[in-house]
N, C-alpha and C. Protein backbone atom coordinates (compact mmCIF):
# COMPACT_ATOMS: atom_id res chain seq x y z
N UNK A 1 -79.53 27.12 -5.63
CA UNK A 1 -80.21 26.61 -6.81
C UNK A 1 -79.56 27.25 -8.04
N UNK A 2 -79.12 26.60 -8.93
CA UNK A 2 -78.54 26.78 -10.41
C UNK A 2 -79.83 26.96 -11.01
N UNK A 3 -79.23 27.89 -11.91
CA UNK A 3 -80.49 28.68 -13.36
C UNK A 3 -79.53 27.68 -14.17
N UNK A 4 -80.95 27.23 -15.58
CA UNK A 4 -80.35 26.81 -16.26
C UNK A 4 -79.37 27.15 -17.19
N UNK A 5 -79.05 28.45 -17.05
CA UNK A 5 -77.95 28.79 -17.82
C UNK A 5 -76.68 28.76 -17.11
N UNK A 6 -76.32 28.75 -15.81
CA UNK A 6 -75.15 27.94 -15.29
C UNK A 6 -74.96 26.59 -15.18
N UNK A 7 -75.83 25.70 -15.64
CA UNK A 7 -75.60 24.54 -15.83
C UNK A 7 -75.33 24.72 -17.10
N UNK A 8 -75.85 25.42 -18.01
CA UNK A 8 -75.52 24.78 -19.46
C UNK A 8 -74.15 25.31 -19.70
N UNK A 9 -73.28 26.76 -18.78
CA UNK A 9 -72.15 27.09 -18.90
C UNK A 9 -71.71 25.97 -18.62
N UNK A 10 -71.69 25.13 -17.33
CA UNK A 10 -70.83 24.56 -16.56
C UNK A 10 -70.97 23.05 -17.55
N UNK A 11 -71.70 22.83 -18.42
CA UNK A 11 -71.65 21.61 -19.45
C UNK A 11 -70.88 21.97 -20.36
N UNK A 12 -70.60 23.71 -20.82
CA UNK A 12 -69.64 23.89 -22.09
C UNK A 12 -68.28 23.52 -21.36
N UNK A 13 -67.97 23.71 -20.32
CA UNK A 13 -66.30 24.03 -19.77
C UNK A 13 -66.32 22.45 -19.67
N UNK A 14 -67.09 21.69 -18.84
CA UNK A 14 -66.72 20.42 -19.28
C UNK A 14 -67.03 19.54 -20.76
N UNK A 15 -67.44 19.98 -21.20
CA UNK A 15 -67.35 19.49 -22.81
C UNK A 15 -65.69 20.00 -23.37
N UNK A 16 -65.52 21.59 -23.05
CA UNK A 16 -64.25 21.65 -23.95
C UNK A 16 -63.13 20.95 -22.76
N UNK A 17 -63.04 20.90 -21.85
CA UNK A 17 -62.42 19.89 -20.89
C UNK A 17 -62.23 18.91 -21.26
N UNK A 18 -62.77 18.04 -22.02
CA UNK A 18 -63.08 16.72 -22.56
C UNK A 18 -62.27 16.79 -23.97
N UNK A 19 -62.48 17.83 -24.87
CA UNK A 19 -62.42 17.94 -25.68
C UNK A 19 -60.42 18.65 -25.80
N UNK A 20 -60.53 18.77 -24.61
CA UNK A 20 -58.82 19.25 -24.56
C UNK A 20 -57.89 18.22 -24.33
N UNK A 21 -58.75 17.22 -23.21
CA UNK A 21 -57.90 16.22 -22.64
C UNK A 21 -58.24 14.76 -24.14
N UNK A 22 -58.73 14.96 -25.20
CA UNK A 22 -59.05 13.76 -26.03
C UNK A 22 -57.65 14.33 -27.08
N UNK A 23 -58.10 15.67 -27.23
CA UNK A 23 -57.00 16.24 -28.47
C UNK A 23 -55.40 15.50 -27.79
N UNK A 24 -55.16 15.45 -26.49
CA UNK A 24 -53.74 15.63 -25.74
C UNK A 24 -53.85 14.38 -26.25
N UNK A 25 -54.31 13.15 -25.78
CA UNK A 25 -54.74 11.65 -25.77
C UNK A 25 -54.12 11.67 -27.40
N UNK A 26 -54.76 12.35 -28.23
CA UNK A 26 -54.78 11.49 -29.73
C UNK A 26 -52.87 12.03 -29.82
N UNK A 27 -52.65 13.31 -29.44
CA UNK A 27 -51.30 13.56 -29.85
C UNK A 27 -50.46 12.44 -29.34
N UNK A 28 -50.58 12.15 -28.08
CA UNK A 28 -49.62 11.14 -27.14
C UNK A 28 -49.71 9.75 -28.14
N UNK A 29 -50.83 9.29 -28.88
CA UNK A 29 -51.00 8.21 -29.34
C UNK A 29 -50.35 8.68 -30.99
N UNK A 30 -50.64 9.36 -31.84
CA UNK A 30 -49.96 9.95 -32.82
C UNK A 30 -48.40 9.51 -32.49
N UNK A 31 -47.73 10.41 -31.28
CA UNK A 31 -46.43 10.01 -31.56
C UNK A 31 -46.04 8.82 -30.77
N UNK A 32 -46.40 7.87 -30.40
CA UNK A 32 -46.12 6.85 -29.93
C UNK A 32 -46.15 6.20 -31.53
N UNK A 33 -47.10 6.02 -32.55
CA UNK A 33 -47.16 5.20 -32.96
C UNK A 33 -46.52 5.38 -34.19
N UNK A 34 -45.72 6.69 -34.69
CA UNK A 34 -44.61 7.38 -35.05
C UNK A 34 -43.72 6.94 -34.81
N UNK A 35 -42.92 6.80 -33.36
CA UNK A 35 -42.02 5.41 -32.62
C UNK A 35 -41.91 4.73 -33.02
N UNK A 36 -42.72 4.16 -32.78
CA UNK A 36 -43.26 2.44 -33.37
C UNK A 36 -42.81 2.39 -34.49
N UNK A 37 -43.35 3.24 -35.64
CA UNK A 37 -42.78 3.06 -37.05
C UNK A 37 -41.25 2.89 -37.24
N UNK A 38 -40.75 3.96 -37.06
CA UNK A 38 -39.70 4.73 -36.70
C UNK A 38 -38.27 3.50 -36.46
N UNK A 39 -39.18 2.81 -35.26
CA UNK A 39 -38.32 1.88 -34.97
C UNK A 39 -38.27 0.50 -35.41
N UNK A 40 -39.50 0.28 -35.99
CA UNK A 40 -39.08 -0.55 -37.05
C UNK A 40 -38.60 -0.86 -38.51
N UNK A 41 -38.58 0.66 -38.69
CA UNK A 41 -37.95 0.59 -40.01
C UNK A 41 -36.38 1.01 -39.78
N UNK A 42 -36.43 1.19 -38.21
CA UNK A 42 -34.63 1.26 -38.41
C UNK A 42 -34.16 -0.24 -37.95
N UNK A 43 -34.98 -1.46 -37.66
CA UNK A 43 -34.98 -2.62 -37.26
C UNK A 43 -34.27 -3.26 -38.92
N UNK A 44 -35.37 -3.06 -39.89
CA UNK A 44 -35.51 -3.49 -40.78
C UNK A 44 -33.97 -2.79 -41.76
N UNK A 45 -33.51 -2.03 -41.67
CA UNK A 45 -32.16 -1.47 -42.16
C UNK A 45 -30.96 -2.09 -41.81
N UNK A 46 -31.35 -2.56 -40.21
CA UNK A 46 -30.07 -3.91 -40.39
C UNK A 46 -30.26 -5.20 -40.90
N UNK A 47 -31.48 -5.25 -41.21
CA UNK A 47 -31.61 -6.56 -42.56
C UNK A 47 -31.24 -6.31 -43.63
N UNK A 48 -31.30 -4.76 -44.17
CA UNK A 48 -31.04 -4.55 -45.17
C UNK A 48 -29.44 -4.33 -45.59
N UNK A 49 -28.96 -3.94 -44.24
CA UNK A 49 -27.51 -3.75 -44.34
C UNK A 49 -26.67 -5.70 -44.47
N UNK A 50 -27.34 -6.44 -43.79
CA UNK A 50 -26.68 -7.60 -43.95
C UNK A 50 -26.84 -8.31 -45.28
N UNK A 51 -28.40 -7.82 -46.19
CA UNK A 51 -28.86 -8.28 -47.43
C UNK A 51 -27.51 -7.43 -48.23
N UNK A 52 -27.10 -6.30 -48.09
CA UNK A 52 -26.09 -5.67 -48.50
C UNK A 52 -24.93 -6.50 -48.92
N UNK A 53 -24.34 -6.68 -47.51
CA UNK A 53 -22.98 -7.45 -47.13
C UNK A 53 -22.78 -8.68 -47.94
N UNK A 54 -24.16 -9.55 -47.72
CA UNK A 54 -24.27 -10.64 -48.65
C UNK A 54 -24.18 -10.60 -50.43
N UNK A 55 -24.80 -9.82 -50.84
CA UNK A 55 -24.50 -9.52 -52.26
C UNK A 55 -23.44 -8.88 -52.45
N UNK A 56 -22.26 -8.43 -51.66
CA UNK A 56 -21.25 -7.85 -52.34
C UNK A 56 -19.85 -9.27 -51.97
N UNK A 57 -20.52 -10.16 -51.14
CA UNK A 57 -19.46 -11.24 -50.99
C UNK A 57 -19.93 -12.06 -52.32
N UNK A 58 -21.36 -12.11 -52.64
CA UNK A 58 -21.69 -13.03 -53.82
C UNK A 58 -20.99 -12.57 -54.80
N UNK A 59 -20.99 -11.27 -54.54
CA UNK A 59 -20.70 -10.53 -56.67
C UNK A 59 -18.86 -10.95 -56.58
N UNK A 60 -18.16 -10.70 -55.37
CA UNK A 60 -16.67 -11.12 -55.43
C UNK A 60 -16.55 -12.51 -55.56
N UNK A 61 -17.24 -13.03 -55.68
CA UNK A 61 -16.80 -14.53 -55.40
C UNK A 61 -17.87 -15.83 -56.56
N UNK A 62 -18.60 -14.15 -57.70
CA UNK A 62 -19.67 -14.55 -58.43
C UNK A 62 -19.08 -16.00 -59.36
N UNK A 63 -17.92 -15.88 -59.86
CA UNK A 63 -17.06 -16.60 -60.75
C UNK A 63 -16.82 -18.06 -60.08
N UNK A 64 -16.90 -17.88 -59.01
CA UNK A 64 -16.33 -19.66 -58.28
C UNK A 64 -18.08 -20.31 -57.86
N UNK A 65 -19.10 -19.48 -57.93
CA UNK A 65 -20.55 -20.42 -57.37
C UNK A 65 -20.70 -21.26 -58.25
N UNK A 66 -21.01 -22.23 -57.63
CA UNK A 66 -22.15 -23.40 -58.20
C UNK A 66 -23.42 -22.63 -58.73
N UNK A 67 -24.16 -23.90 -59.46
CA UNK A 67 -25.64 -23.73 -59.81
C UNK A 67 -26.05 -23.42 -58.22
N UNK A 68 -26.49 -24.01 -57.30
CA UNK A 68 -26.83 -23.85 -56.57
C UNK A 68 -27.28 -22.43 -55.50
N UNK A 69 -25.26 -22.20 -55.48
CA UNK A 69 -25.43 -20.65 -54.61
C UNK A 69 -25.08 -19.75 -55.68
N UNK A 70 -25.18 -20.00 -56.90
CA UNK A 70 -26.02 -18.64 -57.74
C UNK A 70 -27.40 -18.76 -57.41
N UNK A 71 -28.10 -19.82 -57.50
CA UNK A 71 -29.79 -19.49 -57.53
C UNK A 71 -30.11 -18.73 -56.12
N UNK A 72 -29.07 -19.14 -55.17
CA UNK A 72 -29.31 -18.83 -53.72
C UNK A 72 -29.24 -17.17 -54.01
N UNK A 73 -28.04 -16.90 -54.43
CA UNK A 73 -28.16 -15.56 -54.74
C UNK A 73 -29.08 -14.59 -55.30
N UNK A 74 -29.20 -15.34 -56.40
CA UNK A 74 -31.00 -14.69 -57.27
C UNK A 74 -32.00 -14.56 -55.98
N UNK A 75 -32.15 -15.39 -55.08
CA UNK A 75 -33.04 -15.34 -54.57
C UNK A 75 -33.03 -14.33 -53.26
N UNK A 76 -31.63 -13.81 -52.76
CA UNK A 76 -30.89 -13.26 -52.20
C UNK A 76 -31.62 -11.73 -52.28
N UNK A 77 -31.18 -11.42 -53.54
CA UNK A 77 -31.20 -10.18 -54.47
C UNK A 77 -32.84 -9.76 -54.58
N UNK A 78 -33.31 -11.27 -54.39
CA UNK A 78 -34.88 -10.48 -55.33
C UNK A 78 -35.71 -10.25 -53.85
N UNK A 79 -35.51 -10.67 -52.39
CA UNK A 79 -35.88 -10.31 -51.34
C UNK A 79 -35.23 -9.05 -50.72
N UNK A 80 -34.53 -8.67 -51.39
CA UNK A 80 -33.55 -7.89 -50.94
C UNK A 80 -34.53 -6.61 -51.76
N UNK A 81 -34.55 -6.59 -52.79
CA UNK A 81 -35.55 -5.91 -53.71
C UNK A 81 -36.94 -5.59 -53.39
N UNK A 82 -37.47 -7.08 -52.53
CA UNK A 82 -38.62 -6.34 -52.26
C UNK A 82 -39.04 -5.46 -50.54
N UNK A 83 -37.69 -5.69 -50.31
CA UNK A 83 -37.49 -4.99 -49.05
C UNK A 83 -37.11 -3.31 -49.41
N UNK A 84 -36.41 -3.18 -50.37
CA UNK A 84 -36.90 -1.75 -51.07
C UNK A 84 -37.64 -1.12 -51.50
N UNK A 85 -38.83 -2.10 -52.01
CA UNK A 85 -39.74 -1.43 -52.42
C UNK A 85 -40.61 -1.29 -51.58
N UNK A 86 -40.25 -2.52 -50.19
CA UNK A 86 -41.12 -1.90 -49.19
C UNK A 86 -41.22 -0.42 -48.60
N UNK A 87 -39.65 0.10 -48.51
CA UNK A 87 -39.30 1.09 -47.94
C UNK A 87 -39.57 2.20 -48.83
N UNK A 88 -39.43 1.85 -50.60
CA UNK A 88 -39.77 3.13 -50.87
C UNK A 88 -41.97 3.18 -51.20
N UNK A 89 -42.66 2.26 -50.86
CA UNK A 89 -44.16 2.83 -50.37
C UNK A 89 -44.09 3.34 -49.30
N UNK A 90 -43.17 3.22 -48.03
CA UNK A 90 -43.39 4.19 -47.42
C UNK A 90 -42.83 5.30 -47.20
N UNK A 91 -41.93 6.00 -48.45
CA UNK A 91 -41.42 7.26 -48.92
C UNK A 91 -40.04 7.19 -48.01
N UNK A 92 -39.56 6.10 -47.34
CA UNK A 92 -38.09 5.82 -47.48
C UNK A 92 -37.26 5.67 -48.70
N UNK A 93 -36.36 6.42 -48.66
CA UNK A 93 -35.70 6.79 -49.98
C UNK A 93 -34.22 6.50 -49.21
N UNK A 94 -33.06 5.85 -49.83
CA UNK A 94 -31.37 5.86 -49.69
C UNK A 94 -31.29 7.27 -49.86
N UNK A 95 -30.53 8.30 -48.93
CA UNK A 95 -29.79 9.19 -48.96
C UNK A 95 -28.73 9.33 -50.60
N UNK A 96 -28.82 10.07 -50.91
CA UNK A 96 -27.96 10.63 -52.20
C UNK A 96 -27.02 11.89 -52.23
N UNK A 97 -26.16 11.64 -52.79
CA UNK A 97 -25.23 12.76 -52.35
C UNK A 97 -24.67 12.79 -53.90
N UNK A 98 -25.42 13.67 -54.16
CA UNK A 98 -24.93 14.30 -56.00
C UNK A 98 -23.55 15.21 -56.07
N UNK A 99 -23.71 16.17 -55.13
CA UNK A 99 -22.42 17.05 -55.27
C UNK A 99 -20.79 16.05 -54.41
N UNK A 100 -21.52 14.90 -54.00
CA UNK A 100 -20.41 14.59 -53.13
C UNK A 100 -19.82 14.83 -52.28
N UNK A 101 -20.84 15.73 -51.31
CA UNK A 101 -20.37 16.63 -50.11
C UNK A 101 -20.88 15.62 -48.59
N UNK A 102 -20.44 16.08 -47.85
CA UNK A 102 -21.13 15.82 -46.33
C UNK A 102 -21.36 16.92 -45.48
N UNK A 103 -22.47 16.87 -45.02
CA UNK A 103 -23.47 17.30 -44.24
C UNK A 103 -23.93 16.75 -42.90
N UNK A 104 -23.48 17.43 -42.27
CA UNK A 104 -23.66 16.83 -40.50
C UNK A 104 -24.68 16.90 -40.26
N UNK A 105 -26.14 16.90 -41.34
CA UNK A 105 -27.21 16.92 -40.76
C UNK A 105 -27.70 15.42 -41.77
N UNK A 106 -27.06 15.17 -42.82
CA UNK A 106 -27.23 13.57 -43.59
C UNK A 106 -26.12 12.88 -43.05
N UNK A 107 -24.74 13.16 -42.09
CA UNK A 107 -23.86 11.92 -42.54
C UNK A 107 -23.45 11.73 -41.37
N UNK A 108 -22.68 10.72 -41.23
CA UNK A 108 -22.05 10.43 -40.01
C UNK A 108 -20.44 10.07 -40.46
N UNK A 109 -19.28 10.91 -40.17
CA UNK A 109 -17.91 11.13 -40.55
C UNK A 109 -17.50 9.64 -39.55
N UNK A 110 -17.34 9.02 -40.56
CA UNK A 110 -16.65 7.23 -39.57
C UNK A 110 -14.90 7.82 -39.78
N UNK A 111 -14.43 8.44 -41.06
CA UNK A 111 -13.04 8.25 -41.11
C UNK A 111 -12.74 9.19 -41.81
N UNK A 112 -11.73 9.93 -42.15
CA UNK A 112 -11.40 11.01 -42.57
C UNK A 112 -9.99 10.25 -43.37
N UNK A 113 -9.08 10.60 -44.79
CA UNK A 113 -8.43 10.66 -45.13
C UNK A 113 -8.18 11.95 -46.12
N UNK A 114 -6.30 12.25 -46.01
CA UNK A 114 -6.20 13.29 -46.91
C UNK A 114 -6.35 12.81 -48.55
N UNK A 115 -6.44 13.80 -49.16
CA UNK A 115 -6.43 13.54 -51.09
C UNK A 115 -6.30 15.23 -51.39
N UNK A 116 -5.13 15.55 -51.78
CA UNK A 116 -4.95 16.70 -52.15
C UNK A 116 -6.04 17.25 -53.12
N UNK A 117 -6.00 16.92 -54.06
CA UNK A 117 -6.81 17.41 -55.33
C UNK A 117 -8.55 17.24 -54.75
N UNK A 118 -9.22 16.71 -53.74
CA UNK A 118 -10.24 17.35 -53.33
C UNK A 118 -10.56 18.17 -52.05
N UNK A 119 -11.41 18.84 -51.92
CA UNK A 119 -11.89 19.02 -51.26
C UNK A 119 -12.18 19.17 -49.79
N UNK A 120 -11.90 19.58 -48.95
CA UNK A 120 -12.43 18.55 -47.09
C UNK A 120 -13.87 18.66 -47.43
N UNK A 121 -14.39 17.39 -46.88
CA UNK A 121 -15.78 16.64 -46.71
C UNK A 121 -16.05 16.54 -48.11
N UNK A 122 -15.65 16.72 -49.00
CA UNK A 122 -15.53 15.57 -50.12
C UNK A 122 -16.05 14.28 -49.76
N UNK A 123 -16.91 13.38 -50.24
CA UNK A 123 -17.25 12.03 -50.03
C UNK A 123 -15.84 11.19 -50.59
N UNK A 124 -15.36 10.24 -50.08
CA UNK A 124 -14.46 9.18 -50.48
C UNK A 124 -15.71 7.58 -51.07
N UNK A 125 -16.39 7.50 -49.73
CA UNK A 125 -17.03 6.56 -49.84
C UNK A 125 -18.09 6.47 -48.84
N UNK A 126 -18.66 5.72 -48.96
CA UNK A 126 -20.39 5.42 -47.92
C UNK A 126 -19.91 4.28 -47.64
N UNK A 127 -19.92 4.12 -45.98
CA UNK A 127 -19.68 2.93 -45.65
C UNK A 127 -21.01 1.87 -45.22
N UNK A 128 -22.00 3.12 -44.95
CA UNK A 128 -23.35 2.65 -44.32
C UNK A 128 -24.31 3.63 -45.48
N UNK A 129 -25.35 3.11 -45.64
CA UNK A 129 -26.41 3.41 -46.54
C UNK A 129 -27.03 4.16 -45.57
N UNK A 130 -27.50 5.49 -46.15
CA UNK A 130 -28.58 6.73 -44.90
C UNK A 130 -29.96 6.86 -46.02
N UNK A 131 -30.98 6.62 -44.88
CA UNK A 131 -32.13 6.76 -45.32
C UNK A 131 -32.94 8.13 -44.77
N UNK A 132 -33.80 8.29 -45.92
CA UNK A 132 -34.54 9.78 -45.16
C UNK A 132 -36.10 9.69 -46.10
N UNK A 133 -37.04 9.86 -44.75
CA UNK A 133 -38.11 10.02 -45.31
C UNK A 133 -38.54 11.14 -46.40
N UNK A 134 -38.80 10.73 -48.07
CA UNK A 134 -38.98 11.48 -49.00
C UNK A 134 -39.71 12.67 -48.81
N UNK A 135 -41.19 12.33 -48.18
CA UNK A 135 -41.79 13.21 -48.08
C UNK A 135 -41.83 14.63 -46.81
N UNK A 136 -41.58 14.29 -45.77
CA UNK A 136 -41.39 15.60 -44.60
C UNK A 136 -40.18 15.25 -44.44
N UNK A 137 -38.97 14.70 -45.24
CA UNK A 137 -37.29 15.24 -45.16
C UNK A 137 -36.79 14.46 -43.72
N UNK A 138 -37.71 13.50 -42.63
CA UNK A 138 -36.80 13.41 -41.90
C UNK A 138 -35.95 12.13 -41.80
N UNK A 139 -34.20 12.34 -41.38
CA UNK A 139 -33.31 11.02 -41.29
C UNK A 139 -34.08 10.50 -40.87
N UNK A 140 -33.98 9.20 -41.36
CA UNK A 140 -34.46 8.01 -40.42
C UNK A 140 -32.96 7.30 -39.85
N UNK A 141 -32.00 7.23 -41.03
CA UNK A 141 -30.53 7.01 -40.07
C UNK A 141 -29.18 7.87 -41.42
N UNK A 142 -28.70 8.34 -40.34
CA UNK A 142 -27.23 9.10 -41.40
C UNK A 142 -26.63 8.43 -42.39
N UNK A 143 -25.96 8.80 -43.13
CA UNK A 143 -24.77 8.08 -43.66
C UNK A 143 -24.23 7.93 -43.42
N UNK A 144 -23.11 6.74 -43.18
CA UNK A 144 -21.72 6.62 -42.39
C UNK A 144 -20.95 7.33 -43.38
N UNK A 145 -20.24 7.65 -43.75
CA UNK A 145 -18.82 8.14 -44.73
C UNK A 145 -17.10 8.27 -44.23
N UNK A 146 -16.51 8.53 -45.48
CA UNK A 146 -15.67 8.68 -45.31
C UNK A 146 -15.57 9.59 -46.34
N UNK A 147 -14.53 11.19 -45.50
CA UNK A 147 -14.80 12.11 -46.07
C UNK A 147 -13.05 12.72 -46.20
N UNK A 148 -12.71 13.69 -47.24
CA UNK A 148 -11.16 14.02 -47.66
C UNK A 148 -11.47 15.08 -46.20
N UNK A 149 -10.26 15.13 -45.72
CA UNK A 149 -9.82 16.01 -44.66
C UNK A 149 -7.91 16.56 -44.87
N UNK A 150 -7.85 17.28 -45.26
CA UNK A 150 -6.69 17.65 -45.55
C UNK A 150 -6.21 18.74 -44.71
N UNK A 151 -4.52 18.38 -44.19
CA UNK A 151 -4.05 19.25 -43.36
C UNK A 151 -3.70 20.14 -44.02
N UNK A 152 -4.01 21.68 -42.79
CA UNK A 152 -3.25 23.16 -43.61
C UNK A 152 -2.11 23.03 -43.51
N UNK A 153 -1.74 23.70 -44.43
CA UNK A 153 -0.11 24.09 -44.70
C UNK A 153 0.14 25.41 -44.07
């Protein structure tokens, strides 16, 4: 026969039992749905990379459009726009590189050429746009680059 005070122990251990296995539950669901995000906003970056591609064939070739595929373009540009502003409400921000350096923790080295007068990992150019969440700092995808690499003498 149980006193009621080993039942009411044996109700705390299964209460925090409950209460251990709900905390595990919400984490497992937390980062699943982190994933989820995660992966659709790196879904949505190759739309943005092709919205890219497309406005830089429009702007070369701005001089020969018709009425037509200029308006196409306007319209190009202004979806393209609000696909940024989608990304920056959710504190997706384009990677920036002020000093012009690379960083193997922002970039991804596609090609290396020499240029005496700078630098190694000097930026040359961004071949791919890198995004990083503003607020807790993390890549969402690198920068591609191309960075000065110069042989020693």
């Amino acid at each position: 026969m149980t006193t009621e005070k080993e039942r009411l122990k044996q109700k705390i251990i299964e209460f925090q039992q409950k209460i251990a296995e709900l905390k595990l539950i919400n984490v497992q669901t937390l980062e699943q749905s982190d994933k989820r995000e995660k992966d659709s906003f790196l879904n949505l970056l190759d739309i943005m990379d092709a919205f890219t591609t497309i406005e830089k064939n429009l702007e070369a070739k701005k001089d020969t459009l018709d009425k037509t595929a200029k308006m196409l373009g306007k319209n190009i540009f202004s979806i393209h726009k609000k696909l940024l502003r989608h990304f920056r409400s959710a504190s997706i921000v384009q990677m920036e590189f002020p000093e012009k350096k690379a960083t193997m923790e922002y970039c991804k080295i596609v090609e290396t050429r020499e240029h005496p007068d700078l630098e190694n990992e000097t930026i040359l150019e961004v071949v791919k746009e890198g995004y990083i969440h503003n607020q807790n700092g993390i890549v969402l995808r690198k920068a591609e680059v191309i960075t000065v690499l110069n042989e020693e003498v």
